[in-house]
Protein backbone atom coordinates (compact mmCIF):
# COMPACT_ATOMS: atom_id res chain seq x y z
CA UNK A 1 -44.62 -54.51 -22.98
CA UNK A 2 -48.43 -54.55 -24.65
CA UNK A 3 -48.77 -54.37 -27.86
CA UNK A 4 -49.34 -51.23 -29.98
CA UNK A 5 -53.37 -52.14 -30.49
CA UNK A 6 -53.51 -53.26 -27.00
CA UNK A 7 -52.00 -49.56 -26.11
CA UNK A 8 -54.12 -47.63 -28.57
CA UNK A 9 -57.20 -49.86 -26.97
CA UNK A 10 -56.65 -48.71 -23.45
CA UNK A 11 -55.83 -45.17 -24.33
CA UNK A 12 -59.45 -44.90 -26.09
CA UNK A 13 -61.08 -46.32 -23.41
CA UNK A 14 -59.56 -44.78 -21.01
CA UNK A 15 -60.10 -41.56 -22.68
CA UNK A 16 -63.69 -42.32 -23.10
CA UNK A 17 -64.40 -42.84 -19.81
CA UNK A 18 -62.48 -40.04 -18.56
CA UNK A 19 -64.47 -37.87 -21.08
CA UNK A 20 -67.47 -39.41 -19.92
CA UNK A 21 -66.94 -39.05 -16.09
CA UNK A 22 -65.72 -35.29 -16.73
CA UNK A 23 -69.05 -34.35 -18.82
CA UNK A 24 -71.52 -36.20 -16.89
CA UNK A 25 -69.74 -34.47 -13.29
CA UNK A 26 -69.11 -30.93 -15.10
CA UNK A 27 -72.82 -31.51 -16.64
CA UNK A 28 -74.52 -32.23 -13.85
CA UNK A 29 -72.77 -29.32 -12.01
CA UNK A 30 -73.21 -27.20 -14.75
CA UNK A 31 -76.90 -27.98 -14.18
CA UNK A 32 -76.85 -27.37 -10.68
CA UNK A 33 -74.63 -24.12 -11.29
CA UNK A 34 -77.85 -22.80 -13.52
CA UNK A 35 -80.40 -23.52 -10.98
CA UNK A 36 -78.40 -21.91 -7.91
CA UNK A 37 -77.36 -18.71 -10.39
CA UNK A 38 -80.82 -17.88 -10.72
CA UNK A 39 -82.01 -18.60 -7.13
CA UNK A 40 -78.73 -16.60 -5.44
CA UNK A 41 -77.07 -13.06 -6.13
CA UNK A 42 -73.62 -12.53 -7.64
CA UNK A 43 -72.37 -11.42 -4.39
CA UNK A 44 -73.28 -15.34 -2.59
CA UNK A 45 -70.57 -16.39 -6.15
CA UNK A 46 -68.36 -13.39 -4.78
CA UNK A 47 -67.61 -14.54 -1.63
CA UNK A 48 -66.82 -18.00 -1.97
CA UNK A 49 -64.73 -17.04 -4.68
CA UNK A 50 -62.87 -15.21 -1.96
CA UNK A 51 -61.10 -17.97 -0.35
CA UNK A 52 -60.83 -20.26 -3.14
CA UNK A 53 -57.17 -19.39 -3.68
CA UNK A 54 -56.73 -20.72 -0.37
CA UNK A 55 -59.05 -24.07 -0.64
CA UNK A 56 -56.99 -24.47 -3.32
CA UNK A 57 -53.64 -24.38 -2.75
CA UNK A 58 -54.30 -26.07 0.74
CA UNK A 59 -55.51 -28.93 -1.62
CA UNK A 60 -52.19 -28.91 -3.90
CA UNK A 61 -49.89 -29.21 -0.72
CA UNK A 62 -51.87 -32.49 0.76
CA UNK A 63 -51.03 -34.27 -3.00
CA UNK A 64 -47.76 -33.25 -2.07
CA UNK A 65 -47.16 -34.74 -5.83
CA UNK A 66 -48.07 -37.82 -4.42
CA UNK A 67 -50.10 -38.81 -7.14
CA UNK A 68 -47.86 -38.33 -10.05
CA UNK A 69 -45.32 -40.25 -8.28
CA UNK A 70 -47.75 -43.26 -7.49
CA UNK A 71 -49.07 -43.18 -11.12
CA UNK A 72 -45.54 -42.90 -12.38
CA UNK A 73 -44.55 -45.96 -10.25
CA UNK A 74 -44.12 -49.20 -11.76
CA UNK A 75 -44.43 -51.27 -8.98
CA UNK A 76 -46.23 -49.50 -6.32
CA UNK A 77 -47.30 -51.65 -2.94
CA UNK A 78 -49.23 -51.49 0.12
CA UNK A 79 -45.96 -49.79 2.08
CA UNK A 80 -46.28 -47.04 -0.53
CA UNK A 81 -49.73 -46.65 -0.34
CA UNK A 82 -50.25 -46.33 3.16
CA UNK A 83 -46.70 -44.56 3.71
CA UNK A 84 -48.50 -41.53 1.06
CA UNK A 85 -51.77 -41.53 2.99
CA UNK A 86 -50.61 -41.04 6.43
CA UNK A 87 -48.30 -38.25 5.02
CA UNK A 88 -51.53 -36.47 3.43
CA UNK A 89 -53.64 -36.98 6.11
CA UNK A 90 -51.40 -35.57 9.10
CA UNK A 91 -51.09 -32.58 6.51
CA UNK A 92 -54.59 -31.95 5.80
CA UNK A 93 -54.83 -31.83 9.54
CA UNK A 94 -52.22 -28.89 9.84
CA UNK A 95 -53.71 -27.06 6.99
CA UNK A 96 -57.30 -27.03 8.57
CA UNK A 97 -55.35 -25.32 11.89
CA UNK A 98 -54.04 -22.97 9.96
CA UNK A 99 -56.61 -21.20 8.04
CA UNK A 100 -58.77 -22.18 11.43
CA UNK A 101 -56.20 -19.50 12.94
CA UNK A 102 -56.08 -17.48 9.63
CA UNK A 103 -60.04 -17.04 9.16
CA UNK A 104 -59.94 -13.57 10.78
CA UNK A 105 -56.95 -12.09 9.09
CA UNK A 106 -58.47 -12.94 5.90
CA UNK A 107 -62.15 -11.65 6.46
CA UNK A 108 -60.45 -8.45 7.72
CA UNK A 109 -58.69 -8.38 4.24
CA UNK A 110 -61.34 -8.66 2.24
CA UNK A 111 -63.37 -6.67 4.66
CA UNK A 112 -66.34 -9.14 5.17
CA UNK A 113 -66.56 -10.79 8.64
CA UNK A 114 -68.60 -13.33 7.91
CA UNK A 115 -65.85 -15.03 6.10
CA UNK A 116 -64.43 -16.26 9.47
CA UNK A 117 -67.01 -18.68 9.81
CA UNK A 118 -67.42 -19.53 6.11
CA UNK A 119 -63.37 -20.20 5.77
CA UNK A 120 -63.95 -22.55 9.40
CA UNK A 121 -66.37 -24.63 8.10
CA UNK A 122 -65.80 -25.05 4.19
CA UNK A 123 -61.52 -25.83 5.10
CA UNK A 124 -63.10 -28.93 6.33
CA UNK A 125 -63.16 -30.59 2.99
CA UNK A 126 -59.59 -29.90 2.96
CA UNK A 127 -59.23 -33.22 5.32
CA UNK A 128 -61.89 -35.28 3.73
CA UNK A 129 -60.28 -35.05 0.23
CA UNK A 130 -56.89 -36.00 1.54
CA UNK A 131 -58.82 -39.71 2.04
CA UNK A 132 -59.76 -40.31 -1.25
CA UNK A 133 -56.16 -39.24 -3.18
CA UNK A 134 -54.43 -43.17 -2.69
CA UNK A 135 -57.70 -45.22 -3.90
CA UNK A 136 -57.99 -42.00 -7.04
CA UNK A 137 -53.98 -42.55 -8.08
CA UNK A 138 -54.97 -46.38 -7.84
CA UNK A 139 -57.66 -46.03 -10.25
CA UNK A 140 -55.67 -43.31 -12.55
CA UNK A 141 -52.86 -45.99 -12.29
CA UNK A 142 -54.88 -48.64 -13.75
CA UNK A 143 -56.39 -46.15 -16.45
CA UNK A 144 -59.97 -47.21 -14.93
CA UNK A 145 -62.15 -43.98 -14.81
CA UNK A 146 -65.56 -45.64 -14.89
CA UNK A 147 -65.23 -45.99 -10.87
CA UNK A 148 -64.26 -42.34 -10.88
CA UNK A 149 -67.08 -41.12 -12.97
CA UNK A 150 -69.76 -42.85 -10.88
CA UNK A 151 -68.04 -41.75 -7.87
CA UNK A 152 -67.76 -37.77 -9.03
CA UNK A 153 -71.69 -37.75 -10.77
CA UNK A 154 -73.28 -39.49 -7.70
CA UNK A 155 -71.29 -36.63 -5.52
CA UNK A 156 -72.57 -33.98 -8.10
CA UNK A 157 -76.18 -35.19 -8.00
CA UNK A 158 -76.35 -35.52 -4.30
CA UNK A 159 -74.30 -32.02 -3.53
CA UNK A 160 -76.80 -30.68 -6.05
CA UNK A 161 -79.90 -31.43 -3.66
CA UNK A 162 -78.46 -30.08 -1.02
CA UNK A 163 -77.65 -27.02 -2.48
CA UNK A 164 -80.76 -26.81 -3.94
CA UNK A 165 -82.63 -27.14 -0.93
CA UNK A 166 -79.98 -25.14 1.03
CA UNK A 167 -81.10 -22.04 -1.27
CA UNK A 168 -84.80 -22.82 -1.01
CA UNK A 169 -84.80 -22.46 2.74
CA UNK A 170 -82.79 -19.01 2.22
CA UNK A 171 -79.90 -19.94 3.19
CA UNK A 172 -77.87 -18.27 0.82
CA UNK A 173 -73.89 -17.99 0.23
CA UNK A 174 -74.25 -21.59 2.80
CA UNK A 175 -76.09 -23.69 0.11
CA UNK A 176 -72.55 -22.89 -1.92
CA UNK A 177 -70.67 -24.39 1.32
CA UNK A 178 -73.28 -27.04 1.75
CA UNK A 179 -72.79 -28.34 -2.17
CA UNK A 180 -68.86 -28.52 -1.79
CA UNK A 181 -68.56 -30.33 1.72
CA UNK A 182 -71.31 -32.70 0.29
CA UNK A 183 -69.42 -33.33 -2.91
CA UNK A 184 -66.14 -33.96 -0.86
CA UNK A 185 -68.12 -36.03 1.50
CA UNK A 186 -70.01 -38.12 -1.05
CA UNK A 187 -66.43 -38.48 -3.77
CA UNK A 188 -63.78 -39.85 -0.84
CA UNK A 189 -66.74 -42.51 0.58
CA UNK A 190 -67.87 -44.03 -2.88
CA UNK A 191 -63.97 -44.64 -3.89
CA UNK A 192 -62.84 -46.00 -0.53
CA UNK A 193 -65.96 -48.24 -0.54
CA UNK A 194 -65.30 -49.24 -4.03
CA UNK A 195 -62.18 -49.86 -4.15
CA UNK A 196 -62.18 -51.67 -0.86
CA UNK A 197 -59.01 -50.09 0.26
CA UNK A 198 -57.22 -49.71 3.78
CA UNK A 199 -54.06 -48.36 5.09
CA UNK A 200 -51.60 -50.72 6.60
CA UNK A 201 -50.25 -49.77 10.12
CA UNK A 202 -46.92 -49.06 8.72
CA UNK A 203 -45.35 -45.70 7.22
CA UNK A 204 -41.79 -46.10 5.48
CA UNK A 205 -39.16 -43.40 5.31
CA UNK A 206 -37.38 -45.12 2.47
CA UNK A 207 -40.43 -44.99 0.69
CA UNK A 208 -41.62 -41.77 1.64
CA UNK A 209 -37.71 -40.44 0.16
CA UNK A 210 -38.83 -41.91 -3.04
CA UNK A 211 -42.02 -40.75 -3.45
CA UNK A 212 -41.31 -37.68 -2.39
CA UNK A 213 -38.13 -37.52 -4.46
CA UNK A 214 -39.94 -37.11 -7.58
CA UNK A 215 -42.93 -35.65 -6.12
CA UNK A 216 -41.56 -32.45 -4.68
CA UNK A 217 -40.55 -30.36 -7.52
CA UNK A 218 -44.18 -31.41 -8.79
CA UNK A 219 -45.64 -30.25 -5.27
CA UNK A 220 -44.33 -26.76 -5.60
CA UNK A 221 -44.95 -26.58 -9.43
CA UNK A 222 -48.47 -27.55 -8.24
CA UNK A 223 -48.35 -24.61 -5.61
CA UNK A 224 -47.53 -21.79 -8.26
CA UNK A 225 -50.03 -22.53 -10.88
CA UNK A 226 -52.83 -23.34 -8.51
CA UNK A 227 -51.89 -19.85 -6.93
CA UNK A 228 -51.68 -18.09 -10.29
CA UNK A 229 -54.89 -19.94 -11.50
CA UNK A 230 -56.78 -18.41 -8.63
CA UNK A 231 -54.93 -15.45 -7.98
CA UNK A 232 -57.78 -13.29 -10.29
CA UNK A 233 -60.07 -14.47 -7.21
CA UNK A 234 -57.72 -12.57 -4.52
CA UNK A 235 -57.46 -9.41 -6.86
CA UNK A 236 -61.02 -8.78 -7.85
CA UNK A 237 -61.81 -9.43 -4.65
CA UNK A 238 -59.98 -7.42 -2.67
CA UNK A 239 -60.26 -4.64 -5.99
CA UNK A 240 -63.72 -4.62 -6.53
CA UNK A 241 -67.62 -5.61 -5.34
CA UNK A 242 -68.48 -8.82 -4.22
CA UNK A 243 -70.58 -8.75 -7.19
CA UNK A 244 -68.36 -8.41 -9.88
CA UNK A 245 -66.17 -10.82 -8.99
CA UNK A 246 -69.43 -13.09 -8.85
CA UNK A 247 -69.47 -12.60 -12.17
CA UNK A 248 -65.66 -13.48 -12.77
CA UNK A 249 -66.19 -16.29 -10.70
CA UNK A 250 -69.06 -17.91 -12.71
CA UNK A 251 -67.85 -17.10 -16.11
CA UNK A 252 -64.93 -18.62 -14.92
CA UNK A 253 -66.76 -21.83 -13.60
CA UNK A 254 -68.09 -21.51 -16.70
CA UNK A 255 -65.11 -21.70 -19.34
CA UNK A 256 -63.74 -24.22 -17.27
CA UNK A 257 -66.63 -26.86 -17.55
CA UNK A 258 -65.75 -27.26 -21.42
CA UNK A 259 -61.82 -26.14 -20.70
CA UNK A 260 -61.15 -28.57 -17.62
CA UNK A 261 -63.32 -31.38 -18.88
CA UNK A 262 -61.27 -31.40 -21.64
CA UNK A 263 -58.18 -30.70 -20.33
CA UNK A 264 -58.34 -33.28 -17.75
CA UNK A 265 -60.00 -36.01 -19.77
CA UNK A 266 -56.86 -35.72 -21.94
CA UNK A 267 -54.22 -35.20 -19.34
CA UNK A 268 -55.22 -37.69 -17.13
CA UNK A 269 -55.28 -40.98 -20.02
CA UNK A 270 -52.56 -39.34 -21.69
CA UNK A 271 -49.66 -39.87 -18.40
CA UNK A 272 -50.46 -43.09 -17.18
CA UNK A 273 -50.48 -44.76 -21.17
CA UNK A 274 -47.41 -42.66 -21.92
CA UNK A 275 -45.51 -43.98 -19.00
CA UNK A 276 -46.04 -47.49 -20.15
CA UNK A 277 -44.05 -47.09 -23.13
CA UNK A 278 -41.44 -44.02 -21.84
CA UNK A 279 -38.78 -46.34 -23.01
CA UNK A 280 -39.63 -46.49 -26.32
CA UNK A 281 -38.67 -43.17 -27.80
CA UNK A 282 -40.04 -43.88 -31.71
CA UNK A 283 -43.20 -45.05 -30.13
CA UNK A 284 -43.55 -42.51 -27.65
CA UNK A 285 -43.07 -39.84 -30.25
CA UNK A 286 -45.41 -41.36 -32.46
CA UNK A 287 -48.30 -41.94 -29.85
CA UNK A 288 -47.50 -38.07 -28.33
CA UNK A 289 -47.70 -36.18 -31.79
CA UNK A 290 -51.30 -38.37 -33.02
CA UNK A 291 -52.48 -37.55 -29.34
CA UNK A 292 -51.64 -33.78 -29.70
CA UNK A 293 -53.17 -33.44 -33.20
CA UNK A 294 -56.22 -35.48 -31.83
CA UNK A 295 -56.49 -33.03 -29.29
CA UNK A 296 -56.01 -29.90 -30.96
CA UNK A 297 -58.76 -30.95 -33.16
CA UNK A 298 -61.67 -32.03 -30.91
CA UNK A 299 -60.52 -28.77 -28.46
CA UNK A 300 -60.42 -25.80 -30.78
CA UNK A 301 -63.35 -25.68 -32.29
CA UNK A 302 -65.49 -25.99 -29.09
CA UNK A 303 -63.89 -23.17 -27.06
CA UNK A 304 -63.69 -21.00 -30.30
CA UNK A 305 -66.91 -21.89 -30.89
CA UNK A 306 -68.56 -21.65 -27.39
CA UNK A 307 -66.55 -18.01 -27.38
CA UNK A 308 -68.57 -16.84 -30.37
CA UNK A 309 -72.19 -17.86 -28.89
CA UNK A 310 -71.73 -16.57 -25.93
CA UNK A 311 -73.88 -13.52 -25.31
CA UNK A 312 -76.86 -15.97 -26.51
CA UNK A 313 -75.43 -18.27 -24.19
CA UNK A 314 -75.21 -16.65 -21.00
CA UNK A 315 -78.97 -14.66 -21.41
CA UNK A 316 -80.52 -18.15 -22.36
CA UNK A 317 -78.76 -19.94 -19.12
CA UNK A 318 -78.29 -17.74 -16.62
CA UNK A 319 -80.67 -14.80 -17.18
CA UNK A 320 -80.44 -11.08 -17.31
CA UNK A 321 -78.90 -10.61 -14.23
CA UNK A 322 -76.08 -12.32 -15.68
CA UNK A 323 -75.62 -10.56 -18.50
CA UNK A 324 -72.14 -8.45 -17.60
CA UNK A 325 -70.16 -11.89 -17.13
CA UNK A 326 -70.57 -12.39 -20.86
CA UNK A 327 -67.22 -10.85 -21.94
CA UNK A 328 -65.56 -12.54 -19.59
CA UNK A 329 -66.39 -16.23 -20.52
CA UNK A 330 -65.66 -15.47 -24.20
CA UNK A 331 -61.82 -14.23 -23.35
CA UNK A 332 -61.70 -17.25 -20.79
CA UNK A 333 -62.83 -19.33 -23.90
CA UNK A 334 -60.32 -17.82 -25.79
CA UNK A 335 -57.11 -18.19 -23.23
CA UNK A 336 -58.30 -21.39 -22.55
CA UNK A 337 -58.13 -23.14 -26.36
CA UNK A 338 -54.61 -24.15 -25.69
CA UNK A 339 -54.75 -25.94 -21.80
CA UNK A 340 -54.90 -29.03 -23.06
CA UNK A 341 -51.83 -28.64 -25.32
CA UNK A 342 -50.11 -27.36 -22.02
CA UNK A 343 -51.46 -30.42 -20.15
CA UNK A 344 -50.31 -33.01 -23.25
CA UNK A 345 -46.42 -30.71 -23.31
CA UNK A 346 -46.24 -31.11 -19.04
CA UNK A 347 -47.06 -34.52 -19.29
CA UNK A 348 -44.16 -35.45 -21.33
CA UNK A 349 -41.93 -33.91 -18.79
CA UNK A 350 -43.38 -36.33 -15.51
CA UNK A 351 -43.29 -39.36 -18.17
CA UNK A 352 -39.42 -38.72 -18.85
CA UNK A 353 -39.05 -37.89 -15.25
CA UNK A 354 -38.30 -34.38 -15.29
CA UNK A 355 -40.11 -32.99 -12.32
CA UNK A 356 -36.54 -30.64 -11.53
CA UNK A 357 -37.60 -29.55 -15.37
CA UNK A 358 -41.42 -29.06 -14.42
CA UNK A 359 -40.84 -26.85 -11.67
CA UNK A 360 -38.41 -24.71 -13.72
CA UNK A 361 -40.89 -23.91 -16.17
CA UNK A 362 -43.45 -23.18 -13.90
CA UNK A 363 -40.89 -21.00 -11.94
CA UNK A 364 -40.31 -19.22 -15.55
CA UNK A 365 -43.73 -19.00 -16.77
CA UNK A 366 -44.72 -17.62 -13.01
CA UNK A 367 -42.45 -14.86 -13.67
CA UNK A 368 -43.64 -14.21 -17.20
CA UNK A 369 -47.27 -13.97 -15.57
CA UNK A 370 -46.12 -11.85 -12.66
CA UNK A 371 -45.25 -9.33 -14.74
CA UNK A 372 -48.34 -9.29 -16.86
CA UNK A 373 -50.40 -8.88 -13.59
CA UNK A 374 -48.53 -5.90 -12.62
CA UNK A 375 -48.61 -4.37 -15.78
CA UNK A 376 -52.82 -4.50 -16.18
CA UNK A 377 -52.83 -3.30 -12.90
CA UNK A 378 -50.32 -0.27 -13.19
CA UNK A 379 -52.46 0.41 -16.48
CA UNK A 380 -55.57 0.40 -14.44
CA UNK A 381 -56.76 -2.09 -16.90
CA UNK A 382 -59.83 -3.26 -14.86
CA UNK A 383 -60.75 -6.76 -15.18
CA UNK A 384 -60.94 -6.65 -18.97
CA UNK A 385 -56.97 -5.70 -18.55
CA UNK A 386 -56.50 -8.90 -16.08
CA UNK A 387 -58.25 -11.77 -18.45
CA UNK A 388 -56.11 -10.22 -21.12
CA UNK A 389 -52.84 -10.83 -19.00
CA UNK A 390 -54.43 -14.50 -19.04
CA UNK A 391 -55.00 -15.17 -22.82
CA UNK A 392 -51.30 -13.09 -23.83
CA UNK A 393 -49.65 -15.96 -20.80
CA UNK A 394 -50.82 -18.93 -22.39
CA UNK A 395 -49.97 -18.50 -25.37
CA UNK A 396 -46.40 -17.29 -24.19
CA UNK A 397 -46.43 -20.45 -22.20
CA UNK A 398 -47.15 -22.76 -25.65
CA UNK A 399 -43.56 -21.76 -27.07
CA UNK A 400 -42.22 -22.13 -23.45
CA UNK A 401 -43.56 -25.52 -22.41
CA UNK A 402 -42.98 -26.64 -26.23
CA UNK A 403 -39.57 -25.66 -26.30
CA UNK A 404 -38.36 -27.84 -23.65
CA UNK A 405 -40.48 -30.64 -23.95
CA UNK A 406 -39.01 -30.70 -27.64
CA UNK A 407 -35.72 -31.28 -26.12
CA UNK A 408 -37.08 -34.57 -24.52
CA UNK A 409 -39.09 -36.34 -27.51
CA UNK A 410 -37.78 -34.89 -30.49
CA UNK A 411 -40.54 -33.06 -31.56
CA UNK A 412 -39.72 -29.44 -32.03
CA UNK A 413 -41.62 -26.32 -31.84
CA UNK A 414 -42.16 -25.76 -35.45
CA UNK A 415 -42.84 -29.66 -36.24
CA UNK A 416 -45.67 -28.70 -33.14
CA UNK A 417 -46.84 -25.60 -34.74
CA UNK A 418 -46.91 -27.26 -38.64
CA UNK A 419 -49.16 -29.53 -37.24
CA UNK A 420 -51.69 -27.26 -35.39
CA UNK A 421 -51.67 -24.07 -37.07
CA UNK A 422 -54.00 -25.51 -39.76
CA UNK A 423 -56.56 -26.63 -37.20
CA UNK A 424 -56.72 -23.96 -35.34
CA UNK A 425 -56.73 -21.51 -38.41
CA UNK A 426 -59.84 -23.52 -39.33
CA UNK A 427 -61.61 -23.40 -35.94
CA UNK A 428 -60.87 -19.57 -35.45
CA UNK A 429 -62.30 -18.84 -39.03
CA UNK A 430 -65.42 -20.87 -38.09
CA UNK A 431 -65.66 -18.49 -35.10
CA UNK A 432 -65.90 -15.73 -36.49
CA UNK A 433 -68.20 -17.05 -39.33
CA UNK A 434 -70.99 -18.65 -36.41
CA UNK A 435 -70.35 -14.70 -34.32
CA UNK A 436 -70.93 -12.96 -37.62
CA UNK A 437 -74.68 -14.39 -38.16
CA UNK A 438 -75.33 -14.02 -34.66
CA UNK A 439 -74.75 -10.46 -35.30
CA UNK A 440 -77.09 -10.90 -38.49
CA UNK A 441 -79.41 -12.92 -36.80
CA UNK A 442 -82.59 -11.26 -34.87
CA UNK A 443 -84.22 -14.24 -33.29
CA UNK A 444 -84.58 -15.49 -29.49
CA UNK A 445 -81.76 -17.09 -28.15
CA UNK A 446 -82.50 -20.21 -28.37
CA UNK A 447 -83.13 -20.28 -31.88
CA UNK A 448 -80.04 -18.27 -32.72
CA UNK A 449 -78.22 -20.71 -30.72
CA UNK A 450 -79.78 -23.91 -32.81
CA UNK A 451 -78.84 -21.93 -35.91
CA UNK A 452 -75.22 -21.04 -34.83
CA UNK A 453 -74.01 -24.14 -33.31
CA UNK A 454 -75.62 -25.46 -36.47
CA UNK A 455 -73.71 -23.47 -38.89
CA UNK A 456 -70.09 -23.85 -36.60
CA UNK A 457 -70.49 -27.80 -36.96
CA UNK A 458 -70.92 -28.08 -41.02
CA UNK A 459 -68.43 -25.10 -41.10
CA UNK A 460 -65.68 -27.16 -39.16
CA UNK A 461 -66.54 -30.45 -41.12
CA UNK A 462 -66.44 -28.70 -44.65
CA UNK A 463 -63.13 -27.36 -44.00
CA UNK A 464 -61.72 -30.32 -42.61
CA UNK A 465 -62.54 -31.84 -46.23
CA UNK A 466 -60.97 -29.18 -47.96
CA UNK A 467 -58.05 -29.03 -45.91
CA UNK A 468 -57.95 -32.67 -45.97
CA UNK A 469 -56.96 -32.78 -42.33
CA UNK A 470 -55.80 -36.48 -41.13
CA UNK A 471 -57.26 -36.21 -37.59
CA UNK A 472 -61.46 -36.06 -39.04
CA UNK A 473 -61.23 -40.09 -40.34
CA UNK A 474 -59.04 -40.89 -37.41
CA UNK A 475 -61.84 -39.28 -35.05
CA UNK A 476 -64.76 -40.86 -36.81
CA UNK A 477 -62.33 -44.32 -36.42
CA UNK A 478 -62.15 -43.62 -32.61
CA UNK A 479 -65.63 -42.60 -32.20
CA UNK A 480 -66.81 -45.68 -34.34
CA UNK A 481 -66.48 -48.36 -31.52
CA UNK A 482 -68.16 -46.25 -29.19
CA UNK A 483 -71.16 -45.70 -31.77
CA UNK A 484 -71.51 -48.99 -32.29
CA UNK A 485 -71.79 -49.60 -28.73
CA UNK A 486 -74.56 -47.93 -27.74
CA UNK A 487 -76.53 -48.32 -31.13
CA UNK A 488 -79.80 -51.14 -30.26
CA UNK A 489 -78.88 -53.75 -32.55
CA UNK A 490 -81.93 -54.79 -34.70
């Protein structure tokens, strides 16, 4: 077993380079996501929004939990590997048939008939990302996300230009389709070229059991929150204009750049280093609480704070016309504050090998989130009414995922709350401080911004000093190495 610096070593570069892959891919896109906002209409957003409950899920039953189970597996081989890929290829394959067959059942539901051909030829990145998932879980497995991050920022620059040019010749809601079969493309070659990586001509049943053993209850968990993450897409859609679920769709894409980037960065360093040691409980305890406190502190204060600049935010990026999704990214900001705690909570559960214990909580907090739904829609809530359901289910979901992820490391709900409620008091105050002078504040928006984002940083820093919060020297003692780095020595 490595040794406790050796551990805290790879976990911070690992981390780094996950945070680095995420923020140059979701920058880059985010960049990209600008320049095709102001060259296409909500309604292009609208309709690929459509189907992407189905893109989706069709993409959470090829992993088939797959992944998890590789990562989780000490001693993987080549029978494994190629055993896995055949599996998610021969699935991807069905999948395309299917929503081939299904294309004109779901343009009739929507009521738009060019989503027949749109569904046809987008589903094809279904098959090209079940390629790249074996030489991904190698890389995850090894904690090495510098591969990864070349491989998603080259695919974001290259899907960008064709998207780009894609809108400049007029082709509209197709530049969209364009960017994501060029990203899928451009991801699965760079990693299979990289990491040099072919299937054997062999496929094992014994290993296939296994994998799938432990995979399956992750597979379906996978199923239900990728359906009730996207389900807002089938509702608003079917609801109300192609336009205004544009502008779900984007505020969406939106919150998620700093929420998934974070959330993922996290989540995906955070399994494979806390598998390495899942047999030393005192450890594991240890590195899972300073990881969650770590987390809590570099996540709050950007989602509460990107939440209060907002309306700033959206008129300086996107431009008037996107002026009515501004609401909706703050309240995404808002629900989303506490994903990564989720992710850190469910990642305790795969390391102590309780998928049968995943997919009950997901079955639970499903149910939970079911009812919410029905209720804003019996209410006649609108959309407003639906992003609440969101924010009221994740934090519901905090005392449910901590509650039984207590029961496997010892580290209860209030010894989780104790430990977070200061820093989250702290970035919610500094919130509403940094939206109060915006409110004061008469100036162009990107001066307002420069003052606000100003303000929100010495805010969070003072308070950290006054609270004396642990986790702002043991960030600066993270971040030091890394400074150090890329500082030109005299």
């Amino acid at each position: 077993m490595g040794r406790p610096d050796s551990l805290k070593r790879r976990t911070i570069s690992g981390m780094l380079w996950s945070f680095a892959d995420l923020m140059g891919n979701q920058g880059m896109q985010f960049i990209i996501q600008i320049i095709l906002a102001r060259m296409l209409l909500p309604e292009h957003f609208g309709l690929i929004g459509m189907i992407l409950v189905f893109v989706a899920v069709s993409n959470s039953i090829i992993d088939s939990g797959f992944t998890q189970a590789l990562v989780r597996e000490q001693h993987a081989d080549q029978t494994d590997y190629s055993t896995v890929f055949y599996f998610n290829f021969a699935v991807s394959v069905c999948i395309y048939i299917l929503l081939y067959l299904a294309a004109p059942a779901i343009s009739e539901f929507y009521g738009q008939s060019q989503l027949i051909l749109i569904i046809r030829v987008l589903s094809l990145g279904i098959i090209v990302n079940a390629f790249a998932i074996v030489p991904r879980a190698m890389y995850t497995k090894e904690v090495d996300f510098k591969v990864q991050m070349q491989a998603n920022l080259s695919a974001s620059i290259l899907s960008g230009i064709v998207a780009i040019g894609m809108a400049f010749a007029g082709l509209g809601v197709w530049s969209l389709v364009g960017r994501t079969l060029a990203m899928n493309g451009t991801q699965t070659l760079f990693l299979l070229i990289k990491k040099k990586w072919l299937p054997s001509l062999e496929f094992s049943g014994k290993s296939f059991r296994r994998l799938f053993g432990f995979g399956w209850k992750l597979l379906l968990s996978g199923i239900i929150d990728t359906v009730f993450n996207n389900i807002y897409y089938l509702i608003i859609g079917k609801q109300y204009s192609a336009a205004q679920l544009g502008y779900y769709t984007n505020a969406s894409r939106f919150s998620d750049i700093a929420t998934q980037t974070l959330t993922s960065s996290i989540a995906r360093v955070s399994y494979p280093v806390l598998s390495s040691i899942q047999d030393e409980q005192l450890r594991l305890k240890q590195s899972y609480r300073q990881l969650m406190k770590v987390t809590g502190y570099m996540v709050f204060p950007v989602l509460a704070g990107l939440a209060a600049i907002g309306e700033p935010l959206v008129r300086l990026v996107f431009g008037e016309q996107w002026v009515p999704m501004t609401l909706y990214f703050q309240l995404l900001c808002i629900a989303g504050m506490l994903y990564p705690i989720h992710a850190i909570n469910l990642s305790i559960l795969q390391v102590k090998g309780r998928s049968d214990l995943f997919l009950y909580l997901e079955i639970l907090k499903t149910a939970v989130f079911s009812v919410l739904i029905v209720a804003a829609i019996w209410l006649d809530t609108g959309i407003l009414g639906l992003i609440a359901a969101v924010i009221i289910n994740s934090y519901l979901s905090l005392f449910i995922n901590t509650f039984f992820s207590a029961r496997e490391i010892a580290y209860s709900i209030s010894e989780q709350i104790k430990d977070l409620a200061p820093i989250y008091v702290l970035a919610l105050s500094m919130s509403f401080a940094v939206f109060a002078a915006g409110r004061i504040l008469a100036l162009h928006e990107l001066g307002e911004l420069a003052i606000q984002i100003s303000m929100g940083v010495l805010f969070y820093l003072a308070g950290s000093k006054i609270l004396r919060l642990q986790e702002l020297p043991l960030v600066y003692q993270l971040m030091l190495p890394v400074v150090k780095k890329i500082t030109p020595v005299k």
